[in-house]
Protein backbone atom coordinates (compact mmCIF):
# COMPACT_ATOMS: atom_id res chain seq x y z
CA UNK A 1 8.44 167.43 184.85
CA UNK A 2 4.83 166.93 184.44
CA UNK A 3 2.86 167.85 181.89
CA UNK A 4 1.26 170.98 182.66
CA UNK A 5 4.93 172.60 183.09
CA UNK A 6 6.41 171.84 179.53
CA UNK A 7 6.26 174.44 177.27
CA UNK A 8 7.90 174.53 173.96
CA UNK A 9 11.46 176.16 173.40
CA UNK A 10 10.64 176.55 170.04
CA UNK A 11 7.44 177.20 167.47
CA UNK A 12 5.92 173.73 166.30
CA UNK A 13 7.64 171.11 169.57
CA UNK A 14 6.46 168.03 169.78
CA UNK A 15 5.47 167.62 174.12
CA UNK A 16 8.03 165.11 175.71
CA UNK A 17 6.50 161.61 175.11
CA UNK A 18 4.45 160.55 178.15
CA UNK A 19 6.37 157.71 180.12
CA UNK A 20 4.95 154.23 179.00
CA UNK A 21 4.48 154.94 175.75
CA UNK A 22 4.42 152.92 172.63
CA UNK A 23 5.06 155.00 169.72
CA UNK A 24 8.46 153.39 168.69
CA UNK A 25 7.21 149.89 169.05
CA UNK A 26 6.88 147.68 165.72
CA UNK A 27 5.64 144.39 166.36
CA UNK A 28 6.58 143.89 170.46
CA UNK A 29 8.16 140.58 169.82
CA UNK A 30 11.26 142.01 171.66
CA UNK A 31 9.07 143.77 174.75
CA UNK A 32 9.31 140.85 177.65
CA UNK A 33 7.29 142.96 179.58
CA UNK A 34 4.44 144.01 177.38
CA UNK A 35 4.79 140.19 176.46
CA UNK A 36 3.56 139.08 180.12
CA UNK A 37 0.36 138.73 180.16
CA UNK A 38 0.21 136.52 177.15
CA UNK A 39 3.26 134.77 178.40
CA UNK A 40 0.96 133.74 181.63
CA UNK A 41 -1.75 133.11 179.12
CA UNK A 42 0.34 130.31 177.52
CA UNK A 43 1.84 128.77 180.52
CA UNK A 44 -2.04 128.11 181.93
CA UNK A 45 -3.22 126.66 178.62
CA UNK A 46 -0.11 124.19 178.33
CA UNK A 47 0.61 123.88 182.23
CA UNK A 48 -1.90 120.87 182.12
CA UNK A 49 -0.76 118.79 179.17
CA UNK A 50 3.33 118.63 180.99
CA UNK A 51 3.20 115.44 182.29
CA UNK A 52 4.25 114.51 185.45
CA UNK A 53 4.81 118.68 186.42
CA UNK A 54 6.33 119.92 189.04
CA UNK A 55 6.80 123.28 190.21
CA UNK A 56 10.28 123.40 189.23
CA UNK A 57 9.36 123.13 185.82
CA UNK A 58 7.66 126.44 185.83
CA UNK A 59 10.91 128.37 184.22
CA UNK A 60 11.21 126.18 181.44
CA UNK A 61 7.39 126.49 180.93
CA UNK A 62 7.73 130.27 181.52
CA UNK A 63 10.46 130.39 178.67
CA UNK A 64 8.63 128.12 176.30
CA UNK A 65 5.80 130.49 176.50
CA UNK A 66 8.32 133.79 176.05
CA UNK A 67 9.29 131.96 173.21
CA UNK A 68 5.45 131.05 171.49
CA UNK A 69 4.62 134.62 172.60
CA UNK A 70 7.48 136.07 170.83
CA UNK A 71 6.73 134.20 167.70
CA UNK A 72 3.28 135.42 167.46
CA UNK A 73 3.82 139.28 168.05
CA UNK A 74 6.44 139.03 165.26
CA UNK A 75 4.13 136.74 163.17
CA UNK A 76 1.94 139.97 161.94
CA UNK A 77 4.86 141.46 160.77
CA UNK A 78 5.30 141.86 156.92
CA UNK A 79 8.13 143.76 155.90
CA UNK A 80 11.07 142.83 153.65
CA UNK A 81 13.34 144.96 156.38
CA UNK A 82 12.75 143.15 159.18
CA UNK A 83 16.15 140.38 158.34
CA UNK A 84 17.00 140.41 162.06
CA UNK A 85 13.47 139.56 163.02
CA UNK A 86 13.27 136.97 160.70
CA UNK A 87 16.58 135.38 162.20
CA UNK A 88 15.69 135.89 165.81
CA UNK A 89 12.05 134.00 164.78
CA UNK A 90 13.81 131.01 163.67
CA UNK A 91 15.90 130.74 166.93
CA UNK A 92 12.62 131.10 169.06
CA UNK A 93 11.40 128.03 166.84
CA UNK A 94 14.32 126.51 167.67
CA UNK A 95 14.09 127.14 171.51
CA UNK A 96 10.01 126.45 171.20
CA UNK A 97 10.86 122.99 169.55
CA UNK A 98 13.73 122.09 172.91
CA UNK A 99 10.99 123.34 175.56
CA UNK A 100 8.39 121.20 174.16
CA UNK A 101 10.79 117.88 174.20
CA UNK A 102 12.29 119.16 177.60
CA UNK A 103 8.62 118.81 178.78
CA UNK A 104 7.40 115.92 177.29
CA UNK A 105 5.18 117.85 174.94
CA UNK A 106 6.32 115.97 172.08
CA UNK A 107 5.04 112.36 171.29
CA UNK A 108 8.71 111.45 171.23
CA UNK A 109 9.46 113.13 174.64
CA UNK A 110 6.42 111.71 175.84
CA UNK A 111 7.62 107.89 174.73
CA UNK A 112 10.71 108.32 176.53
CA UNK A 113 9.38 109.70 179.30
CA UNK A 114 7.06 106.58 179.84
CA UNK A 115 9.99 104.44 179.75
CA UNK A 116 11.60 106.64 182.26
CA UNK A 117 8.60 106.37 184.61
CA UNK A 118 8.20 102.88 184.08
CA UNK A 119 11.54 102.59 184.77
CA UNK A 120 11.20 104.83 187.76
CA UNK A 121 7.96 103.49 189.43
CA UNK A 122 9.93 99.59 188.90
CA UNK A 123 12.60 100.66 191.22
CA UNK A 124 9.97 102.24 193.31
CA UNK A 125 8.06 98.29 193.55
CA UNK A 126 11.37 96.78 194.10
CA UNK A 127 12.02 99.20 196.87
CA UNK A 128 9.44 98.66 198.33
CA UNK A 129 9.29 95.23 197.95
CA UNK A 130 12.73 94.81 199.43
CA UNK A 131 11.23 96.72 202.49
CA UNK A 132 8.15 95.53 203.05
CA UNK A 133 9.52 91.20 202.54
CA UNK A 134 13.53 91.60 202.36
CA UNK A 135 15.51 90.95 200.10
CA UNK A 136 14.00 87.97 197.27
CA UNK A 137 15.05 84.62 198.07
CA UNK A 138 15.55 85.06 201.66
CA UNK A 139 13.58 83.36 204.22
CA UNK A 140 11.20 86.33 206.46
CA UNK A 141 11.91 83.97 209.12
């Protein structure tokens, strides 16, 4: 039905709300959709500072982000009423907090992920070390 057919059953009707609308919405901090352009916002500011990423670190990024976006819609928020909000904000802190370690956005995920890359590009030497001259103490000849 579009528009210009409704007509009111009854004196005083409200017209059917218009598809897309936002008249119920409180805060947004449960709307993933309306959430998506800040969510891409996020994941291009912190995109740069994962080290070492890959594109198959792009969900976890995309869910960190979900997560920091979700926090700040329901951040403006002030209303005693709002208990489930409240909750739900301190498991996206929660999930914020594992994303950032997960993606060595932490100083302590960062420290152990030096050690794993040191670790990693040592194997890498030795491999290549092992290719390139054999195996140590062995004779080329």
């Amino acid at each position: 039905m579009s528009a210009g057919d409704w007509t009111p059953a009854f004196p005083g009707q409200r017209p059917p709300f218009e598809p897309s609308n936002v008249l119920a919405v409180k805060h947004g901090a449960y709307a993933s959709v309306a959430l998506g352009s800040r969510v891409e916002e996020l994941a291009n500011t912190i995109r740069p500072f994962v080290p070492g990423y890959a594109p198959g670190d792009e969900i976890a990024l995309r869910v960190l982000c979900l997560a920091l976006a979700r926090m700040e819609a329901s951040s403006t928020v002030d209303s005693p009423d709002l208990k489930r909000l409240r909750e739900d904000e301190k498991g996206w802190a929660n999930t914020v907090r594992r994303f950032l370690a997960d993606l060595g956005l932490t100083p302590t995920s960062r420290a152990a992920l030096g050690v794993n890359l040191s670790r990693a590009r040592g194997e890498a030497l030795r491999a290549h070390i092992r290719e390139t001259y054999g195996e140590p103490g062995r004779s080329p000849c």
